[in-house]
C-alpha atoms as a PDB file:
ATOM      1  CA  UNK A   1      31.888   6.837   0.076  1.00  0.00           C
ATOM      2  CA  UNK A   2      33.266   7.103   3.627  1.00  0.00           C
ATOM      3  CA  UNK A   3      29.662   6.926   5.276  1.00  0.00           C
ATOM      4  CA  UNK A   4      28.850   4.222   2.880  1.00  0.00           C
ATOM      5  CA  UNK A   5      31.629   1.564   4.245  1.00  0.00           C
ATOM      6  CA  UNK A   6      31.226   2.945   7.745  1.00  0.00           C
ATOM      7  CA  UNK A   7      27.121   1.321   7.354  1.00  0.00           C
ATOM      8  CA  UNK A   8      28.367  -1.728   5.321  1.00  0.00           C
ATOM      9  CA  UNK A   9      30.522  -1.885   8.435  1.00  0.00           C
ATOM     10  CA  UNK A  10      28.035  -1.873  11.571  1.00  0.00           C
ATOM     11  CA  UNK A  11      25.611  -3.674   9.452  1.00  0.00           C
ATOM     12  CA  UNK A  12      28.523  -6.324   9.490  1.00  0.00           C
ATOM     13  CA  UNK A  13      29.418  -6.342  13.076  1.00  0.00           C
ATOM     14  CA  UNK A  14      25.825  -6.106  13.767  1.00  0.00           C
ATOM     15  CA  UNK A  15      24.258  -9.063  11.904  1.00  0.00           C
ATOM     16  CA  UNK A  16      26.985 -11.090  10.386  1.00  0.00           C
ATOM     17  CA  UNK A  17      29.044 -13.842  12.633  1.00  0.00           C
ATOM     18  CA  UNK A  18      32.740 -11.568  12.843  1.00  0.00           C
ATOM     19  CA  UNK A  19      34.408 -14.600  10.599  1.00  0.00           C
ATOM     20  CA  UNK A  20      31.792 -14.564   7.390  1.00  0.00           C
ATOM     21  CA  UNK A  21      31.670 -10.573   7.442  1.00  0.00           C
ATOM     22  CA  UNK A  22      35.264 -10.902   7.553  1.00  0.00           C
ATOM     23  CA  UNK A  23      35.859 -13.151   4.534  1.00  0.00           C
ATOM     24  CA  UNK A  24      32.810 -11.270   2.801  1.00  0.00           C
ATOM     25  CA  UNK A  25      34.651  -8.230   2.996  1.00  0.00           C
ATOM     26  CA  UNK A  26      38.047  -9.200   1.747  1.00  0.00           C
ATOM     27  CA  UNK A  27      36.940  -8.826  -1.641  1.00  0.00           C
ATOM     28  CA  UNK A  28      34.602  -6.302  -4.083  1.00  0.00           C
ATOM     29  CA  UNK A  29      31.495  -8.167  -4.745  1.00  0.00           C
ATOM     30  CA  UNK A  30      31.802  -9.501  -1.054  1.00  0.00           C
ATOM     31  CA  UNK A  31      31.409  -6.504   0.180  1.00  0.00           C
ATOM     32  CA  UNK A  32      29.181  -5.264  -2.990  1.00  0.00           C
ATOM     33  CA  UNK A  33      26.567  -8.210  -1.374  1.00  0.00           C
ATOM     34  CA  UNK A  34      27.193  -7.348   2.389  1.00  0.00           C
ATOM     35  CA  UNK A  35      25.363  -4.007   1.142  1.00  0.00           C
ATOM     36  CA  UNK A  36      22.463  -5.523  -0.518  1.00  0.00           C
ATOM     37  CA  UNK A  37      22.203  -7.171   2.085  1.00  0.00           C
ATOM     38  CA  UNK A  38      21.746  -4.090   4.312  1.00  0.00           C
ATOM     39  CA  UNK A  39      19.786  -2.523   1.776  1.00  0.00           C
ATOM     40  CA  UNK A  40      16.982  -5.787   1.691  1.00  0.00           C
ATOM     41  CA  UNK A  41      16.607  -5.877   5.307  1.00  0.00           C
ATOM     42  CA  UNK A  42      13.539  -3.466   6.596  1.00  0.00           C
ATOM     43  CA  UNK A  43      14.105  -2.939  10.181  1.00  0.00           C
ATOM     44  CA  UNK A  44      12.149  -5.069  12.438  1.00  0.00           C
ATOM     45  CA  UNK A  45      11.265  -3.079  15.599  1.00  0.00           C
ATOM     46  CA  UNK A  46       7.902  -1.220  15.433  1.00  0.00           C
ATOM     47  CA  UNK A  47       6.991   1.234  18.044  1.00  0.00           C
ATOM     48  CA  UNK A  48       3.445   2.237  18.865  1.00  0.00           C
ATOM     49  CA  UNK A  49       3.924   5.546  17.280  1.00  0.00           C
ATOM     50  CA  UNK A  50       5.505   4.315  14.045  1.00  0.00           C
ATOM     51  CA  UNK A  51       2.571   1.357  13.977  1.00  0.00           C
ATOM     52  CA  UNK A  52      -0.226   3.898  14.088  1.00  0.00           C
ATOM     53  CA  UNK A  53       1.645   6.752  12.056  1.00  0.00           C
ATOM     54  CA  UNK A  54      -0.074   7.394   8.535  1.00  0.00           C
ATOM     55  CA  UNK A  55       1.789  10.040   6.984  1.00  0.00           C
ATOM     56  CA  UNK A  56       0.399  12.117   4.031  1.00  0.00           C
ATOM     57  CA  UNK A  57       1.835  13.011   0.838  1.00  0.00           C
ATOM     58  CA  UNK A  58       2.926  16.936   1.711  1.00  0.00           C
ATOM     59  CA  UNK A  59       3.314  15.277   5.279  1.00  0.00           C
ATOM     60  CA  UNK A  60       6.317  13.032   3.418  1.00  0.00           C
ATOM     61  CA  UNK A  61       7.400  15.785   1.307  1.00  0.00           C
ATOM     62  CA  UNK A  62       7.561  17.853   4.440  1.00  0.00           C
ATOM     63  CA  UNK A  63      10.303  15.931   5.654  1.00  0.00           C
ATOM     64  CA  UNK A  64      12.305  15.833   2.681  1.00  0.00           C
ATOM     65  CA  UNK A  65      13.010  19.389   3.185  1.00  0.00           C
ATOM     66  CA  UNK A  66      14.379  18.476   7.093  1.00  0.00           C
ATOM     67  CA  UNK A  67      18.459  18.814   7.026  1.00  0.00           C
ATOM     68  CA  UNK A  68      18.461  14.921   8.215  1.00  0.00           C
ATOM     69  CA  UNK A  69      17.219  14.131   4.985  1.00  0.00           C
ATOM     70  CA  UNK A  70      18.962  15.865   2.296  1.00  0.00           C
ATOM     71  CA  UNK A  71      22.126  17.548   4.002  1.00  0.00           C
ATOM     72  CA  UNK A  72      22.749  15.041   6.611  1.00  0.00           C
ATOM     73  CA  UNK A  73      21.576  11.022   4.783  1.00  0.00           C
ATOM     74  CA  UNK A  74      19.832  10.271   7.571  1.00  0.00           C
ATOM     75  CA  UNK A  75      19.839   6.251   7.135  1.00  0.00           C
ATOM     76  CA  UNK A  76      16.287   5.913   9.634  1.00  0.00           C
ATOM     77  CA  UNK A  77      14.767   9.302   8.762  1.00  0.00           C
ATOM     78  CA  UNK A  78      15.432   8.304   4.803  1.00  0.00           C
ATOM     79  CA  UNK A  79      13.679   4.989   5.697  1.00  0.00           C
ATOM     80  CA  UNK A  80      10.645   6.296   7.224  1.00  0.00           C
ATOM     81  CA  UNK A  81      10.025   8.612   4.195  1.00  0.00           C
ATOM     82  CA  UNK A  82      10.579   6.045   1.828  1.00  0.00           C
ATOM     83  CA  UNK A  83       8.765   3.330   3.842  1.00  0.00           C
ATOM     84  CA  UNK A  84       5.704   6.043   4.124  1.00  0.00           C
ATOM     85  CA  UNK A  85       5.659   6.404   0.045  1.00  0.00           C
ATOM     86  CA  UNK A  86       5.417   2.897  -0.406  1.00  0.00           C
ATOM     87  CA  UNK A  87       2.255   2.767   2.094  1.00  0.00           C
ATOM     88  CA  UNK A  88       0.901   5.663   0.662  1.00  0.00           C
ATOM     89  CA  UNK A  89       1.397   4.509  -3.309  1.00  0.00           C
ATOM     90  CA  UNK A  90       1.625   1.208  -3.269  1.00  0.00           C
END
């Protein structure tokens, strides 16, 4: 839960003027939306390597087994497995 609010937080102070993510959070569903928020947005910065990338299936499921993934919720690393699923499957 911790890590949770401390994302919903610098996705906040990152993207959201200081006074709406302020108001936003002083109540449940205010913050409940700042995270769907967070959770909508892809992230908009494409290196050359992640541009040209085309993972594989056991390539994916190769990095599912990395700590970052399942020991450490990895917020990017998570991203770029799930992002690579929906370009592989979709």
């Amino acid at each position: 839960m911790q890590h949770a609010l401390r994302e919903i937080n610098s996705f906040g102070e990152r993207f959201l003027p200081h006074d709406a993510f302020t108001e936003l959070c002083s109540t449940p569903q205010g913050i409940q939306s700042v995270y769907k928020m967070m959770q909508s947005m892809e992230p908009n910065v494409h290196t050359e390597n992640s541009a040209s990338e085309n993972l594989t299936d056991s390539d994916l499921r190769r990095m599912m087994r990395d700590p970052k993934y399942w020991r450490d919720n990895d917020a990017e690393y998570i991203r770029k497995i799930e992002n690579g699923f929906k370009k592989l499957y979709s």
